[in-house]
Protein backbone atom coordinates (compact mmCIF):
# COMPACT_ATOMS: atom_id res chain seq x y z
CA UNK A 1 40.30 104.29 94.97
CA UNK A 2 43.21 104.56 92.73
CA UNK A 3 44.95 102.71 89.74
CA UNK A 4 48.66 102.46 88.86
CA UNK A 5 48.96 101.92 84.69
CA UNK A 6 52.14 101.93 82.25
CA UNK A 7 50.95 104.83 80.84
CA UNK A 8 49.56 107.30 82.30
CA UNK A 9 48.63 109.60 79.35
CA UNK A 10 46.66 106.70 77.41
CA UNK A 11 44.76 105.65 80.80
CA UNK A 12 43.56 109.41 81.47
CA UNK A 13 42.62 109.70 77.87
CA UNK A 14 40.48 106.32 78.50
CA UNK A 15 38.73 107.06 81.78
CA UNK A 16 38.10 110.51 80.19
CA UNK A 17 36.13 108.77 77.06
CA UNK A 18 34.29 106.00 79.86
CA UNK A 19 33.32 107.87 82.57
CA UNK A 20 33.74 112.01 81.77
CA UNK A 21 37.26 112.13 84.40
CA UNK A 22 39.17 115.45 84.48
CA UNK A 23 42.78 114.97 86.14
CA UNK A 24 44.87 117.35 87.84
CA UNK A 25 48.38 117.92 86.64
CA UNK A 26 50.61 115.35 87.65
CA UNK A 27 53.26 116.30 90.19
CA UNK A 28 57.32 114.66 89.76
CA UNK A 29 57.13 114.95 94.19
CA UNK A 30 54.74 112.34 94.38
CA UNK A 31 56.08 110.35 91.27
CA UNK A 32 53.55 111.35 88.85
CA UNK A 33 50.01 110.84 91.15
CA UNK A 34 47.39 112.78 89.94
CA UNK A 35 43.52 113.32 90.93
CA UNK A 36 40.38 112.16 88.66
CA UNK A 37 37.91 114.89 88.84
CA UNK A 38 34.29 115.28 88.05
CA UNK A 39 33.50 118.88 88.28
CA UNK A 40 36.11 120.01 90.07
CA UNK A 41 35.48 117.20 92.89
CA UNK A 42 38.11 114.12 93.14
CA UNK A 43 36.91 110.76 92.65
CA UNK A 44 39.79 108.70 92.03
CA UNK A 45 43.41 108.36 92.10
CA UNK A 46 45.81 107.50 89.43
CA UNK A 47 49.72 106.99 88.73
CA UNK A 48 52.51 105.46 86.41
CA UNK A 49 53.99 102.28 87.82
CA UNK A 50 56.07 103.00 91.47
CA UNK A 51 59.97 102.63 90.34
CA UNK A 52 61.53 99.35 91.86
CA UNK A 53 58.16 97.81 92.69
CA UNK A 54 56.26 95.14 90.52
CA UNK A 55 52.87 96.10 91.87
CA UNK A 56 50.10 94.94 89.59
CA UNK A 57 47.57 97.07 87.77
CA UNK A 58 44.26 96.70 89.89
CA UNK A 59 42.00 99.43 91.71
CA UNK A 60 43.38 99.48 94.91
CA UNK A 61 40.45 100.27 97.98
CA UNK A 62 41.57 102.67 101.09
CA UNK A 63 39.28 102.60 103.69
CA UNK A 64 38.76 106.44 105.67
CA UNK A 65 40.27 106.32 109.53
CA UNK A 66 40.52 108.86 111.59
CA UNK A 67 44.43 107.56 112.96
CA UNK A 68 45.82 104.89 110.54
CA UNK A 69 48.51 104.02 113.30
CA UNK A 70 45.03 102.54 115.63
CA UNK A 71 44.07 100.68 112.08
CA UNK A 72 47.96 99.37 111.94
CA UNK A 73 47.52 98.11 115.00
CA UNK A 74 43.83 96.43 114.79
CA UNK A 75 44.78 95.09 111.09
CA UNK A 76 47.71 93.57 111.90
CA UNK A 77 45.93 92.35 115.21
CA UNK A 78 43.49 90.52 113.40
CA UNK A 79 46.02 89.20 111.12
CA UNK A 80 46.83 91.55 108.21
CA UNK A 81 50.51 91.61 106.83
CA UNK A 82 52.01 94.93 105.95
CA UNK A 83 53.03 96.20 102.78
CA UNK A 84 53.58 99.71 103.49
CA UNK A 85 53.49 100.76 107.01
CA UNK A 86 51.89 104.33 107.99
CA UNK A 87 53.19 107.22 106.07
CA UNK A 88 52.96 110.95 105.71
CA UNK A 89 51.95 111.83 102.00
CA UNK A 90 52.70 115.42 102.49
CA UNK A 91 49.94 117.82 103.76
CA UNK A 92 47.35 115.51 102.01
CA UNK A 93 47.31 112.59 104.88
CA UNK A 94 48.71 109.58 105.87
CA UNK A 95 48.67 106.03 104.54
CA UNK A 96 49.26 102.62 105.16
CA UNK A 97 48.63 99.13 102.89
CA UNK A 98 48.13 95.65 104.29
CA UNK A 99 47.29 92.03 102.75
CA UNK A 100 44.32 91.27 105.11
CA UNK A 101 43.72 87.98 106.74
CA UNK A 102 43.12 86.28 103.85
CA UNK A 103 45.83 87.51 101.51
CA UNK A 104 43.73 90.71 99.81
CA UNK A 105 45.64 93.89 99.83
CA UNK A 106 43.94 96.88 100.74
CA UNK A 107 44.72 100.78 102.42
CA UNK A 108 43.98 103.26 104.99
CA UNK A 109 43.80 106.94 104.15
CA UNK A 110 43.83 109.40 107.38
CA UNK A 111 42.77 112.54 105.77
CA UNK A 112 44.18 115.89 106.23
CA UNK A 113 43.82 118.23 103.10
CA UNK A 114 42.80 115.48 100.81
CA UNK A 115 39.25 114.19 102.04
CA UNK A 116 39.00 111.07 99.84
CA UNK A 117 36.48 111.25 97.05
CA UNK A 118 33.91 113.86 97.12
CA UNK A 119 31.40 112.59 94.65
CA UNK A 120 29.74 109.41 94.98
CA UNK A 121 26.67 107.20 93.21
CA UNK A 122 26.47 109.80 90.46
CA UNK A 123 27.57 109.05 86.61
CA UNK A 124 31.21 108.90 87.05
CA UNK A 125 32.13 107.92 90.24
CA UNK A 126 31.89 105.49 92.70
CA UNK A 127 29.02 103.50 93.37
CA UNK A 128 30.10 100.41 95.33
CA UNK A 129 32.68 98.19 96.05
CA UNK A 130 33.38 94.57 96.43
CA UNK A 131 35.04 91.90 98.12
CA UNK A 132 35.50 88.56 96.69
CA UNK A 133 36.59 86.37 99.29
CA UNK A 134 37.78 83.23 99.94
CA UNK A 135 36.55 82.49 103.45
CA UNK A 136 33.81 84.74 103.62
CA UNK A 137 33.10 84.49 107.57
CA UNK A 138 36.44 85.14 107.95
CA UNK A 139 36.27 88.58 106.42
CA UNK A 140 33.68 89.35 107.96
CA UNK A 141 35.20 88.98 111.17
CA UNK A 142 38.07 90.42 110.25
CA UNK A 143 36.86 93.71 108.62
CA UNK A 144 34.53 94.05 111.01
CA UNK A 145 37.48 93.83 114.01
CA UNK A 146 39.50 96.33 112.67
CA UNK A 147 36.74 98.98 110.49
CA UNK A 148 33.75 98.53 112.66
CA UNK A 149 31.37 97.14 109.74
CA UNK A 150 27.79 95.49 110.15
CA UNK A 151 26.70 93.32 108.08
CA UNK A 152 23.11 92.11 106.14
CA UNK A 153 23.21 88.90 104.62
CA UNK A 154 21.66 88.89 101.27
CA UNK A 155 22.11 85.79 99.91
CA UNK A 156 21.49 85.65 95.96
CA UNK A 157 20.24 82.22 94.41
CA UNK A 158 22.58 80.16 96.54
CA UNK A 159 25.45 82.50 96.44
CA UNK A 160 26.46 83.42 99.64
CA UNK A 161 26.84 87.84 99.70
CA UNK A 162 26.55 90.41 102.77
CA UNK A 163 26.61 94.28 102.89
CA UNK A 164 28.42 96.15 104.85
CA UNK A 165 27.71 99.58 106.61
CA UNK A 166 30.18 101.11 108.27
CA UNK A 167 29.86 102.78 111.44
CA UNK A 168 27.66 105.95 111.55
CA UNK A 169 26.34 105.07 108.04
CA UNK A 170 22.82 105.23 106.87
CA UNK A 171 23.04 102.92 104.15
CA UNK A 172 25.76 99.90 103.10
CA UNK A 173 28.75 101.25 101.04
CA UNK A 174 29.13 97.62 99.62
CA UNK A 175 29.34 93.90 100.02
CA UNK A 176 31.36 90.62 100.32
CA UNK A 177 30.74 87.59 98.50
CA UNK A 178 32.07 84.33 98.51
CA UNK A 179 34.71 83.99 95.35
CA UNK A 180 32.94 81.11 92.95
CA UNK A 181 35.08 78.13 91.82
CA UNK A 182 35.13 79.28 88.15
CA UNK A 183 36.82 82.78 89.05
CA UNK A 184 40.51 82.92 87.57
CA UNK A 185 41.37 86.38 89.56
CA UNK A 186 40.71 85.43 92.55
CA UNK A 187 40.18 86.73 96.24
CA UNK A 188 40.26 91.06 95.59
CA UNK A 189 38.66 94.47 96.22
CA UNK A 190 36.31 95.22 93.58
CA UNK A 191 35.07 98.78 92.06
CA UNK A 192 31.47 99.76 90.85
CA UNK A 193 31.84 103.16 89.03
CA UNK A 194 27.51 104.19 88.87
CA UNK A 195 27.20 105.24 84.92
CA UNK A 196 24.10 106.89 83.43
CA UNK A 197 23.68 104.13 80.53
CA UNK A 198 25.65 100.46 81.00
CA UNK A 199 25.55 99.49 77.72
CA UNK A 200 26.59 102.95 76.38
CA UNK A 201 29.20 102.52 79.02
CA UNK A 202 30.51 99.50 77.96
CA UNK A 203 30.87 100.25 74.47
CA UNK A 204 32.91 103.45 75.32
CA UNK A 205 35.32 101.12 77.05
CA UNK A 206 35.55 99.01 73.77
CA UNK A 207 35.89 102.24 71.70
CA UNK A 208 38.69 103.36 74.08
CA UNK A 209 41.05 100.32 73.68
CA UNK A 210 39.14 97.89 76.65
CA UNK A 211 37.23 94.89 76.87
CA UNK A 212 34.19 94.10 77.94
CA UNK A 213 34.54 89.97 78.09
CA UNK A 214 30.95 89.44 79.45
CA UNK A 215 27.34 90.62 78.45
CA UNK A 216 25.62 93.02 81.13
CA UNK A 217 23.19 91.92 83.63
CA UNK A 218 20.05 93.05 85.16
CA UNK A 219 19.32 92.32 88.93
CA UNK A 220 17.41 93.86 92.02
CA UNK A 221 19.77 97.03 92.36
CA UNK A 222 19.99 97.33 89.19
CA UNK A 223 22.22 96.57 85.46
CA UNK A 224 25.71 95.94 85.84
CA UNK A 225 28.45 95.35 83.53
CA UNK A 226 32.37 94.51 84.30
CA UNK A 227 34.53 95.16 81.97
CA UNK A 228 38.33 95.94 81.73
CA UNK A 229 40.87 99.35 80.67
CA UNK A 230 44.16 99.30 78.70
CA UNK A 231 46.11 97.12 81.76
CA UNK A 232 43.29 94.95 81.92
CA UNK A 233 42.02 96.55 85.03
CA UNK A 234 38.99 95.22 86.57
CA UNK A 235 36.49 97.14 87.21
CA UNK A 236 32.69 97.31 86.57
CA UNK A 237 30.00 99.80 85.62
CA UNK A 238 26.56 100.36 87.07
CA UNK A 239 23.09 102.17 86.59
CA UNK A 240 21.30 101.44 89.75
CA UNK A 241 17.51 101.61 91.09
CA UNK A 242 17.06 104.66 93.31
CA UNK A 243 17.93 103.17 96.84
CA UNK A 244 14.23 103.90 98.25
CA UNK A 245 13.08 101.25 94.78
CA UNK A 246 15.28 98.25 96.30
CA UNK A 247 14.06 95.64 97.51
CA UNK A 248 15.11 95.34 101.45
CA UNK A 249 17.10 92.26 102.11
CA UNK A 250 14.93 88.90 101.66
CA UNK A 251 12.37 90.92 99.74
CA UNK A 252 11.87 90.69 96.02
């Protein structure tokens, strides 16, 4: 995952205060990227705006391949449009960004030195991820053509939601749900950073300069809040049931 803000000093100081980050010095050669750390292990990405290019302040998802020219082909196979075709980013990997079948951007990462995030579904870092879609079936098919995913359909009072695993997985790594009339942003990738206390959580973000426009919620994997950071990123915040406590899908 990664972020690009208008200012990158103010947005480390605010994921610092949410979430506990640590970030690498930022580097001129890569126009200012740096690493969010927890412990010493990356788990996010995050830059100053990309000079010429009115790209909009949203966490951005990159999916793991093992040759991102194969994805390029299979995405734009399936119907994906490019927005940046595969590229070297120095010894760290190689990367590519499409709009997929139904207009949501989203990346490829083929790693080399950099392996992605190294902590996961501990306070911090990611827990899950989202897509809201606008033809649900659709994504399926397509993500599924060009990533490999299976899918569980876990429908929540009337609203229509799968997980995905991908392949060689043990467990989902998130879900896709059908975007609801009512939501202004839209078909999108969605993050789920897992957080020790929500509603601490969610006041920190207010304390730093956020929002938090809705009340948390409690449901069967647990209490969830989304909330927003100085660019009025979306993102949410999570303290989930131990997996073996949830309910398998249909139960509960």
């Amino acid at each position: 995952m990664d972020v690009s803000v208008s200012d990158l000093a103010s947005s480390q100081a605010f994921y610092t205060s949410v979430l506990g980050w640590e970030f690498e010095e930022s580097s001129a050669e890569y126009g200012g990227y740096t690493n969010a750390h927890l412990g010493g292990r990356r788990v996010a990405g995050m830059s100053p705006p990309m000079e010429g290019m009115d790209w909009p302040t949203v966490w951005s998802t990159y999916f793991a391949t093992d040759d991102v020219e194969a994805t390029a082909a299979a995405a734009t196979g399936a119907g994906a449009q490019q927005i940046f075709a595969p590229m070297d980013v120095g010894a760290f990997g190689r990367m590519a960004m499409w709009t997929d079948a139904g207009g949501v951007p989203f990346g490829a990462w083929e790693s080399r030195e950099h392996t992605g995030f190294d902590a996961h579904n501990e306070h911090g870092a990611v827990a899950w991820i989202d897509l809201v879609s606008g033809a649900l079936e659709d994504s399926k098919s397509f993500y599924g053509t060009v990533f490999g995913f299976t899918y569980e359909d876990t429908p929540v009072e009337g609203f229509e939601y799968t997980m995905f695993t991908p392949p060689g997985a043990d467990r989902p790594a998130g879900g896709m749900g059908l975007a609801q009339p009512d939501d202004a942003l839209g078909p999108r990738w969605c993050v789920t950073f897992e957080v020790d206390d929500v509603d601490a959580a969610r006041q920190r973000v207010v304390d730093a300069g956020g929002a938090a426009p809705t009340e948390p919620w409690d449901f069967e994997y647990g209490r969830v809040a989304t909330v927003k950071g100085l660019d009025g990123e979306e993102f949410s915040l999570m303290t989930s049931k131990p997996f073996d406590e949830v309910p398998a899908p249909g139960e509960g």
